[in-house]
PDB file of N, CA and C in Angstrom:
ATOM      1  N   UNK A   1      77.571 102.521  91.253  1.00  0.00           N
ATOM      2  CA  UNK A   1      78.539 102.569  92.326  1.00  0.00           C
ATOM      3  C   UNK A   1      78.723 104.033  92.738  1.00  0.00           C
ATOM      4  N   UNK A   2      78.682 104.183  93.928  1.00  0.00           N
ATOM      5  CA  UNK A   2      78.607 105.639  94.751  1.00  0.00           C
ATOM      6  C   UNK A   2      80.054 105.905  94.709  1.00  0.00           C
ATOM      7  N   UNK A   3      80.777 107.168  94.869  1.00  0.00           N
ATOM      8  CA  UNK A   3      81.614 108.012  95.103  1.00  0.00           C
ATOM      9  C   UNK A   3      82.200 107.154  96.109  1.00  0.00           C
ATOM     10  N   UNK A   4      81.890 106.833  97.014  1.00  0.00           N
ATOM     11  CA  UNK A   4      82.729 106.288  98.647  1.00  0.00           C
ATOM     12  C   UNK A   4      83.558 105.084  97.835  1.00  0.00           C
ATOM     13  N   UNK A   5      82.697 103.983  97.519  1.00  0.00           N
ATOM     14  CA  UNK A   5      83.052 102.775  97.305  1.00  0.00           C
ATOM     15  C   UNK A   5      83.775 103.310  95.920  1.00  0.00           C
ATOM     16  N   UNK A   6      83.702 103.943  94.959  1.00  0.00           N
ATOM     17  CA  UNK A   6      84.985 103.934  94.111  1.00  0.00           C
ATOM     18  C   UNK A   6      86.185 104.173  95.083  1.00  0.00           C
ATOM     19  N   UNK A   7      86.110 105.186  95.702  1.00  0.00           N
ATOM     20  CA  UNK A   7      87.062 105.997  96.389  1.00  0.00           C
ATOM     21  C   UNK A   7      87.957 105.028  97.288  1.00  0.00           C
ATOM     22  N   UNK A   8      86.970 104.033  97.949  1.00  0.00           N
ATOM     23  CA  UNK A   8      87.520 102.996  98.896  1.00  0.00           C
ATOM     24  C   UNK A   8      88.086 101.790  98.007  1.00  0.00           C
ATOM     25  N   UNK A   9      87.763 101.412  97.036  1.00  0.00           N
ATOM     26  CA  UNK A   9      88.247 100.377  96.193  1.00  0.00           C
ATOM     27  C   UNK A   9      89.616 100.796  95.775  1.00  0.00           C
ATOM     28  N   UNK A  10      89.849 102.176  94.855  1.00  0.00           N
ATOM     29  CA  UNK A  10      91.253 102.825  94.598  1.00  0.00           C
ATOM     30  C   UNK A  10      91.892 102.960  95.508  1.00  0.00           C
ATOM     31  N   UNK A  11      91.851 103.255  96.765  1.00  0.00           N
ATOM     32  CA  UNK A  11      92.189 103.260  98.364  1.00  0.00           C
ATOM     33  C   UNK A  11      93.145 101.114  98.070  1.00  0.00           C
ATOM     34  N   UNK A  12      92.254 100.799  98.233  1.00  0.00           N
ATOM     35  CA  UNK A  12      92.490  99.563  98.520  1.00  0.00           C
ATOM     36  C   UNK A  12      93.410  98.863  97.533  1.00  0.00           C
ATOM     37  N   UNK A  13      93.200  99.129  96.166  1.00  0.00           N
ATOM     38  CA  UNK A  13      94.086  98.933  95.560  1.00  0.00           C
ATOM     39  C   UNK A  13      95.827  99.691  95.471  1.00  0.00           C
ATOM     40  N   UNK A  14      95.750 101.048  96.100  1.00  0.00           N
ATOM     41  CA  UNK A  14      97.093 101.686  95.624  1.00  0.00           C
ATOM     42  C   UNK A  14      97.746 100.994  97.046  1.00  0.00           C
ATOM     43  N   UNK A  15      97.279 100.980  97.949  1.00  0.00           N
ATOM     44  CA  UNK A  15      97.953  99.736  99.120  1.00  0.00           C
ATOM     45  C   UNK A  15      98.199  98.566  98.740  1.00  0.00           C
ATOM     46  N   UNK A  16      97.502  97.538  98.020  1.00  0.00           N
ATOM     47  CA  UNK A  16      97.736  96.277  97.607  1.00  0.00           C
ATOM     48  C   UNK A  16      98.757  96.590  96.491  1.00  0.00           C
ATOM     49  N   UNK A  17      99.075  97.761  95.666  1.00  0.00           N
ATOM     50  CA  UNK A  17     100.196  97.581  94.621  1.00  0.00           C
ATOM     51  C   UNK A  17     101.536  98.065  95.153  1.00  0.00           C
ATOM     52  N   UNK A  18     100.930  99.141  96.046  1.00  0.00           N
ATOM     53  CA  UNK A  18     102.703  99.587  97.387  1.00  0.00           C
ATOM     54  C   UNK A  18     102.914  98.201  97.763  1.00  0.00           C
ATOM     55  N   UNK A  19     101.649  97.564  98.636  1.00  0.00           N
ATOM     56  CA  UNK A  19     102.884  96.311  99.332  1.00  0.00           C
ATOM     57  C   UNK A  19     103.162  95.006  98.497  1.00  0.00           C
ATOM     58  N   UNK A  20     102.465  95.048  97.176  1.00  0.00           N
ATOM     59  CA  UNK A  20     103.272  94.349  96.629  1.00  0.00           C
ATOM     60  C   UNK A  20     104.760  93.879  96.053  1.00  0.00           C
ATOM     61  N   UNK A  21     104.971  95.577  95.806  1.00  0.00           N
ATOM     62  CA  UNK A  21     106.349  96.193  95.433  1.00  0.00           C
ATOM     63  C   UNK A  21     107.292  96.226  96.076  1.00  0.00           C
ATOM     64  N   UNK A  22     106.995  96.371  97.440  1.00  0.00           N
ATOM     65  CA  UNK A  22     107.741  96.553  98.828  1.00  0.00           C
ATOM     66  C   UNK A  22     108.008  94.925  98.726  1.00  0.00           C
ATOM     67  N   UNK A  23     106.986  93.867  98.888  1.00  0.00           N
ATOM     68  CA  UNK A  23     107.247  92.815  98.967  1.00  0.00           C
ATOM     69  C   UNK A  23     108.296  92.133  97.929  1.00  0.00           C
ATOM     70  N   UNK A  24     107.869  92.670  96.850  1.00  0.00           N
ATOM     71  CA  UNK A  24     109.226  92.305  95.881  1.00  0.00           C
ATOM     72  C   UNK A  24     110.495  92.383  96.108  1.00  0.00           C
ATOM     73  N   UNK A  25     110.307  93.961  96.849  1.00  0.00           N
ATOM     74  CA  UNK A  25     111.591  94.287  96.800  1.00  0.00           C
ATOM     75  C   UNK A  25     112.491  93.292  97.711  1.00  0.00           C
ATOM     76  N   UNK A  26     111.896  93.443  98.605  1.00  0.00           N
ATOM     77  CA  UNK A  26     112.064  92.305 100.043  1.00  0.00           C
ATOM     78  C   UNK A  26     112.382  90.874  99.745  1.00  0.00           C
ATOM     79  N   UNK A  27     112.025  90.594  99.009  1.00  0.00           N
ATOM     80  CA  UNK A  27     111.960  88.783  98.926  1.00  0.00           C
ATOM     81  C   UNK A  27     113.427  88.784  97.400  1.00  0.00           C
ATOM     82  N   UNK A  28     113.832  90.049  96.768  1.00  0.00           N
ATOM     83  CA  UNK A  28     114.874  90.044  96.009  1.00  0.00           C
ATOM     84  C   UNK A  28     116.177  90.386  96.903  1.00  0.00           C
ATOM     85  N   UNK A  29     116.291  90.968  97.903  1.00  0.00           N
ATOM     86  CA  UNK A  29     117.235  90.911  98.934  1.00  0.00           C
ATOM     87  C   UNK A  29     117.809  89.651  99.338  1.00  0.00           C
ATOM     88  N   UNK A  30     119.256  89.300  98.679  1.00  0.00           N
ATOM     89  CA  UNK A  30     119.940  87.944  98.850  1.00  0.00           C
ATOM     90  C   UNK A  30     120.592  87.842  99.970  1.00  0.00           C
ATOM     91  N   UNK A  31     121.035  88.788 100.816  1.00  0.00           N
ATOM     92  CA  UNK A  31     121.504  88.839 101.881  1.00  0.00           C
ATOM     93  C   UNK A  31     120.388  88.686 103.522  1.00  0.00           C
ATOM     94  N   UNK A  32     119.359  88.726 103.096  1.00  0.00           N
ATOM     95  CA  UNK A  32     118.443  88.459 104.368  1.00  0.00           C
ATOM     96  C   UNK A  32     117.454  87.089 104.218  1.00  0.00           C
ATOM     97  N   UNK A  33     117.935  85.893 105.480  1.00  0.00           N
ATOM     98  CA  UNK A  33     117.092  84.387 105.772  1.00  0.00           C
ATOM     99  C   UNK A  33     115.416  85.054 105.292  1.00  0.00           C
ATOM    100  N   UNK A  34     115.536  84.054 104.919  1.00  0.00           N
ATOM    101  CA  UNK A  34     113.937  83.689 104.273  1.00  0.00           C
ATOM    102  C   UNK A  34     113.020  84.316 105.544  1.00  0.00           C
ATOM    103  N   UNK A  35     113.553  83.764 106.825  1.00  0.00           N
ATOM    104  CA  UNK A  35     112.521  83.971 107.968  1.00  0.00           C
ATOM    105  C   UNK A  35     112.290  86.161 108.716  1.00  0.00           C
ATOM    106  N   UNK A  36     113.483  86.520 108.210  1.00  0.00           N
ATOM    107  CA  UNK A  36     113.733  88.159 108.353  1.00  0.00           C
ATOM    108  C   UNK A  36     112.619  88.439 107.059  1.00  0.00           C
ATOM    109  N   UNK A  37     112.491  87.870 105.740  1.00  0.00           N
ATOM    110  CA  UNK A  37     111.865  88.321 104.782  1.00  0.00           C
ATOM    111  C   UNK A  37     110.706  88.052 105.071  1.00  0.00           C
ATOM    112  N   UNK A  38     109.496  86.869 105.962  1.00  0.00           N
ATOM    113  CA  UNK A  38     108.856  87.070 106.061  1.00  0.00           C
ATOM    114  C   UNK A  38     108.444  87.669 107.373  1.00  0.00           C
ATOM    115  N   UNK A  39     109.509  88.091 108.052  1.00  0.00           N
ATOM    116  CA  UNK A  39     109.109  88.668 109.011  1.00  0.00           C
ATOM    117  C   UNK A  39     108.844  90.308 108.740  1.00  0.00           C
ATOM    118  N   UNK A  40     109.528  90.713 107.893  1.00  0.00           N
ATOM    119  CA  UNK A  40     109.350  92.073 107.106  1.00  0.00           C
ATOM    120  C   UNK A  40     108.069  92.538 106.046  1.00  0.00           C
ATOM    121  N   UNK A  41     107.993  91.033 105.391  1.00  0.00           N
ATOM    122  CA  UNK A  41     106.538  91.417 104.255  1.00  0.00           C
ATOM    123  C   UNK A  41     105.331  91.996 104.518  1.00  0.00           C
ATOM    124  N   UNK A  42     105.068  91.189 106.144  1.00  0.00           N
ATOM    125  CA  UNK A  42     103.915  91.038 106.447  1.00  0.00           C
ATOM    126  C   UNK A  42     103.452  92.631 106.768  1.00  0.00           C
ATOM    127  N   UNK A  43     104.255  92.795 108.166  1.00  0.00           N
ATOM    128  CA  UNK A  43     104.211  94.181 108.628  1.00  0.00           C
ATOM    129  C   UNK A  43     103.823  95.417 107.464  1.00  0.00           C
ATOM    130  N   UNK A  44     104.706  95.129 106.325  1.00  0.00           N
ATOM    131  CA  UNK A  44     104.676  96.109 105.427  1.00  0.00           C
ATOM    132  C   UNK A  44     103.536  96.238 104.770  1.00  0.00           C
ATOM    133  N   UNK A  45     102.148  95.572 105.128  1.00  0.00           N
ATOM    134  CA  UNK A  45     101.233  96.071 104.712  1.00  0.00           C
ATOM    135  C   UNK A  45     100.282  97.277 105.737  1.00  0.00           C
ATOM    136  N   UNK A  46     100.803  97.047 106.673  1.00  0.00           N
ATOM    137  CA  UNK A  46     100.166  98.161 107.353  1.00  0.00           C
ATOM    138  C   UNK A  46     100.432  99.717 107.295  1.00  0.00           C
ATOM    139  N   UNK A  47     101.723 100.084 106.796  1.00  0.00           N
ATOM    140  CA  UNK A  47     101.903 101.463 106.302  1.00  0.00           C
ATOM    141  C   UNK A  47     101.222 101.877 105.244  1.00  0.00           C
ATOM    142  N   UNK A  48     101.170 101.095 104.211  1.00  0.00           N
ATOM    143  CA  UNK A  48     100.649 101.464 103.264  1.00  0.00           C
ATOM    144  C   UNK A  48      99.335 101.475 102.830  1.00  0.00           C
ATOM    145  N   UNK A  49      98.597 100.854 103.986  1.00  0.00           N
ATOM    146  CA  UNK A  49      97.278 100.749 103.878  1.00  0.00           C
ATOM    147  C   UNK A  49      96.681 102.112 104.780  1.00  0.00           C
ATOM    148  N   UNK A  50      97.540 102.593 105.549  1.00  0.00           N
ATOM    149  CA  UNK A  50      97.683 103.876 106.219  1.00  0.00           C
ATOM    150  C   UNK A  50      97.440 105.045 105.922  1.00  0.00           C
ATOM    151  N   UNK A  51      98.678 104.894 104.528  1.00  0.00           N
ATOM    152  CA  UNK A  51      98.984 105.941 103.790  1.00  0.00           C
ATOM    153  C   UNK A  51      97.302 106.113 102.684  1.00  0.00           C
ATOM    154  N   UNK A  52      97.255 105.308 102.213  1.00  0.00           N
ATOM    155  CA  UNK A  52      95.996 104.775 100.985  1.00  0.00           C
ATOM    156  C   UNK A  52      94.960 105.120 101.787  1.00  0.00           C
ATOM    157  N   UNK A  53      94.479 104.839 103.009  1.00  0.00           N
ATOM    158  CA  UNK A  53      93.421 105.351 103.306  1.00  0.00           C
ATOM    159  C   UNK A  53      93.213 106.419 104.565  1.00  0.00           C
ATOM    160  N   UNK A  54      94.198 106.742 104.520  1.00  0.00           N
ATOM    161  CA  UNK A  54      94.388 108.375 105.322  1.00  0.00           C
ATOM    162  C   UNK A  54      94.010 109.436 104.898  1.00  0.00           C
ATOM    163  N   UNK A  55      94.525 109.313 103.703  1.00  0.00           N
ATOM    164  CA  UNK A  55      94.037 110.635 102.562  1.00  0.00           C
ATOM    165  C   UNK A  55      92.886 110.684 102.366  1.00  0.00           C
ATOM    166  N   UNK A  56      92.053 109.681 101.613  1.00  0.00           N
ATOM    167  CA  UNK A  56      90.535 110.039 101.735  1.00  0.00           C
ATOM    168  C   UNK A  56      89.480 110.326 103.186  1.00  0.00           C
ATOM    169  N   UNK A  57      89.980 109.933 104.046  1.00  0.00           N
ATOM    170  CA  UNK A  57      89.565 110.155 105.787  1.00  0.00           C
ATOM    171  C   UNK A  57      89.832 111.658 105.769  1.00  0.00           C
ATOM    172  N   UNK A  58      91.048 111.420 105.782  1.00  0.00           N
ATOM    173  CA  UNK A  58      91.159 113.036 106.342  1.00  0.00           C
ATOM    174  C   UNK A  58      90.330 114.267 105.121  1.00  0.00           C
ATOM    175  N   UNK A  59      90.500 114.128 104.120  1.00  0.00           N
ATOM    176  CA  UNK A  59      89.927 114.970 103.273  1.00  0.00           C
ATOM    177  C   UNK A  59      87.727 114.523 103.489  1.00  0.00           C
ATOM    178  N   UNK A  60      87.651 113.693 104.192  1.00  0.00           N
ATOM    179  CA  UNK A  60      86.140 113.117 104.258  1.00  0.00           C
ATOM    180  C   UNK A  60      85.290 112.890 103.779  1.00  0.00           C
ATOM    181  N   UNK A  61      86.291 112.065 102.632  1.00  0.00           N
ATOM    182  CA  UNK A  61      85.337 111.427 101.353  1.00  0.00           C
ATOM    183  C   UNK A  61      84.928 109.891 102.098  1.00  0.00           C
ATOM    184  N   UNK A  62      85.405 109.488 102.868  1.00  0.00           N
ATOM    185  CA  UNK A  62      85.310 108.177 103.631  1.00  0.00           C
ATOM    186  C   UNK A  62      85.252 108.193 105.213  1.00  0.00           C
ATOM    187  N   UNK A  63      83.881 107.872 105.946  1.00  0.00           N
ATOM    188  CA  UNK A  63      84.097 107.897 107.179  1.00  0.00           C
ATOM    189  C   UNK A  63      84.707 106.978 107.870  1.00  0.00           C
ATOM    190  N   UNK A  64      85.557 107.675 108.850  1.00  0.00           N
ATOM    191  CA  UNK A  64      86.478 107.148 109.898  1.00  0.00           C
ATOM    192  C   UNK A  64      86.308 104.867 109.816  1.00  0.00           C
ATOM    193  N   UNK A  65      85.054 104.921 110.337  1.00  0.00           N
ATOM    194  CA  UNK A  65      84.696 103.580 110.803  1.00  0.00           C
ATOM    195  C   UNK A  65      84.729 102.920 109.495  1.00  0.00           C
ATOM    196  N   UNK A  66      84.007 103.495 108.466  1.00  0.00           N
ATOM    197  CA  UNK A  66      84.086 102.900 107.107  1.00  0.00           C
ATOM    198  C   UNK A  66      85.418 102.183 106.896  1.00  0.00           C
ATOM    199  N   UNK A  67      86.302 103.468 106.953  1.00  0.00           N
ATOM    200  CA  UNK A  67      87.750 103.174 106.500  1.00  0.00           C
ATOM    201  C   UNK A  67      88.508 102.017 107.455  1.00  0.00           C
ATOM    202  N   UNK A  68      87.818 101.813 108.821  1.00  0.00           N
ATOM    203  CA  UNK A  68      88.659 100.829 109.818  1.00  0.00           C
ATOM    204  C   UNK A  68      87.844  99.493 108.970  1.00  0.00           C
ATOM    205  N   UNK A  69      86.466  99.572 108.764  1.00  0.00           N
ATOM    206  CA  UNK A  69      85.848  97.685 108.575  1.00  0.00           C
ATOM    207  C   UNK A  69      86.905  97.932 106.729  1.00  0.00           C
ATOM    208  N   UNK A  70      86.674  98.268 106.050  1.00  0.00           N
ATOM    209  CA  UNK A  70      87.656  98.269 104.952  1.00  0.00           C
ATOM    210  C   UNK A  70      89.006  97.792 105.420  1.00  0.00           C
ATOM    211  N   UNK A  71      89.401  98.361 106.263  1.00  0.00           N
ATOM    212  CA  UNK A  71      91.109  97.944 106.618  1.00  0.00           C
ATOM    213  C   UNK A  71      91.418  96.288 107.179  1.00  0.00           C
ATOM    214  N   UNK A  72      90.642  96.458 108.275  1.00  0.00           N
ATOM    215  CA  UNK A  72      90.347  95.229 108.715  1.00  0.00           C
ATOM    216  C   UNK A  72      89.731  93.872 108.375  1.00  0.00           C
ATOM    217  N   UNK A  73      89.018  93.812 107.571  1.00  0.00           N
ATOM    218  CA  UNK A  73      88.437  92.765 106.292  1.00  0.00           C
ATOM    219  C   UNK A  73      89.070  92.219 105.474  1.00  0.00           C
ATOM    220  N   UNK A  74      89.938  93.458 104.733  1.00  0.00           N
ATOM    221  CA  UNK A  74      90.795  93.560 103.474  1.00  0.00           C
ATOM    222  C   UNK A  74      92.355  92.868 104.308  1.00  0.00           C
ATOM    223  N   UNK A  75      92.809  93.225 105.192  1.00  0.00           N
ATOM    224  CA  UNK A  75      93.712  92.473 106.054  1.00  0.00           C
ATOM    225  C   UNK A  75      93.613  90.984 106.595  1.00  0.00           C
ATOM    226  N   UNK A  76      92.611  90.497 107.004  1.00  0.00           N
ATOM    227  CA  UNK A  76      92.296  89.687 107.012  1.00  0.00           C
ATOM    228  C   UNK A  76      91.826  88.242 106.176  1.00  0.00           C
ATOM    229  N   UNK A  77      91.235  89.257 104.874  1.00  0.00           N
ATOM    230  CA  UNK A  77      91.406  88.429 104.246  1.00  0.00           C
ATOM    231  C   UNK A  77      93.033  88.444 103.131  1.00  0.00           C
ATOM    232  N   UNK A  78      93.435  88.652 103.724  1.00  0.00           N
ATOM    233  CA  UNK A  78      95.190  88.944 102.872  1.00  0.00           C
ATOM    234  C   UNK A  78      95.636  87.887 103.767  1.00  0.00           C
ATOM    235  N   UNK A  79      95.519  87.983 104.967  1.00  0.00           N
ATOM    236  CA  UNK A  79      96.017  86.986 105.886  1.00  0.00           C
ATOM    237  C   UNK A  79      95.995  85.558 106.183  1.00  0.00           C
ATOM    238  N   UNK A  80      94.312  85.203 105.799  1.00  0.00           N
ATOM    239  CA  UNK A  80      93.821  84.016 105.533  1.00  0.00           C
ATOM    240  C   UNK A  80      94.686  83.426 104.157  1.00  0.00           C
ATOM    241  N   UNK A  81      95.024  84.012 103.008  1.00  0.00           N
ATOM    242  CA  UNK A  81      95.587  84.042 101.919  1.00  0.00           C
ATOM    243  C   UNK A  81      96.526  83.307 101.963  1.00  0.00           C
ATOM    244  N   UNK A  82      97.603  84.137 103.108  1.00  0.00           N
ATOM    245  CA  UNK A  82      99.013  83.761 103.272  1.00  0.00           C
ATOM    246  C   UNK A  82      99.254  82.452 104.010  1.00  0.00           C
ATOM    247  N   UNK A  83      98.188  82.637 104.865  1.00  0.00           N
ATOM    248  CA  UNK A  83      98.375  81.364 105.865  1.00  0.00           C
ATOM    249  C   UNK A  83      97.947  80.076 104.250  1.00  0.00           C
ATOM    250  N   UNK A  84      96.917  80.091 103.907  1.00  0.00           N
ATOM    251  CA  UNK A  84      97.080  78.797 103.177  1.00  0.00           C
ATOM    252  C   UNK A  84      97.773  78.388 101.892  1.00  0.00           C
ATOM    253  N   UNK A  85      99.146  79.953 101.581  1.00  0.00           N
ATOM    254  CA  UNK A  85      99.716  79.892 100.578  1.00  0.00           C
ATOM    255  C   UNK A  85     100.662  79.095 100.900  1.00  0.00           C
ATOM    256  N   UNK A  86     101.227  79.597 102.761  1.00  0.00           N
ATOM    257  CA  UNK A  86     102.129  78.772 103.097  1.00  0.00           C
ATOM    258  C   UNK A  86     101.862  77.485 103.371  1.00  0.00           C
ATOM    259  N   UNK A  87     100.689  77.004 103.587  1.00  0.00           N
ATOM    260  CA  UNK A  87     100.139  75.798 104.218  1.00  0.00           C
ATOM    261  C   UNK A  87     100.647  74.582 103.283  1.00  0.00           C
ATOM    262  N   UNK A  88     100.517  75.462 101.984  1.00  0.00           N
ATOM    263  CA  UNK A  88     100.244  74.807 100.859  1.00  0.00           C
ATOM    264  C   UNK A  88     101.648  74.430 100.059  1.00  0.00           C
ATOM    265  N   UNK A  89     102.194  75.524 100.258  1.00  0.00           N
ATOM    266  CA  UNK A  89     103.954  75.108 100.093  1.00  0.00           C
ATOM    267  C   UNK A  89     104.647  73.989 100.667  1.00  0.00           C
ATOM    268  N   UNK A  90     104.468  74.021 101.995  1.00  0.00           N
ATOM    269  CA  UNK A  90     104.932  72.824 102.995  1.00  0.00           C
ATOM    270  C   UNK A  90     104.614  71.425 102.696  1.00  0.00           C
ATOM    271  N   UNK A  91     103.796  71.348 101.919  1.00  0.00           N
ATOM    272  CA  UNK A  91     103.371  69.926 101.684  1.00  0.00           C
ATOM    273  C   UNK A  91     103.291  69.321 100.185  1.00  0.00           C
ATOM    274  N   UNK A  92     104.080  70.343  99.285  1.00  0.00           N
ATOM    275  CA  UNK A  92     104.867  69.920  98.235  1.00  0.00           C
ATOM    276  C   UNK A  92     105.938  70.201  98.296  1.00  0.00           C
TER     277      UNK A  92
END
């Protein structure tokens, strides 16, 4: 495994453990409808996937485009995730 793809994997992970945390935090908030909490979770992965792979871009251990199909893949498939986590709730 090359330098990039470690670099982009740790990238990918310190975003997936920020918005997990964030998400915690969010969904332990007793004062905000279920529907504000998921209206908040979601969004909150895009800062932090920002932050996680900004740093290696800008320092140019990871090129630009690299870092967008990484973002965009990795989002997507987070998304596909959610949609059939909820799919899947609704019908138990």
């Amino acid at each position: 495994m090359d330098q990039t793809t470690r670099t982009m994997i740790v990238s990918l992970l310190v975003a997936l453990a920020g918005w997990l945390a964030t998400a915690h935090w969010i969904r332990s908030r007793q004062k905000l409808s279920a529907q504000i909490k998921r209206m908040l979770i979601i969004p909150a992965w895009f800062p932090w996937m920002g932050i996680a792979m900004g740093a290696p871009v800008s320092q140019g251990q990871i090129a630009l485009l690299d870092a967008l199909k990484a973002v965009v893949s990795f989002s997507c498939g987070m998304l596909i995730c959610l949609y059939f986590s909820r799919r899947n709730t609704r019908r138990s």
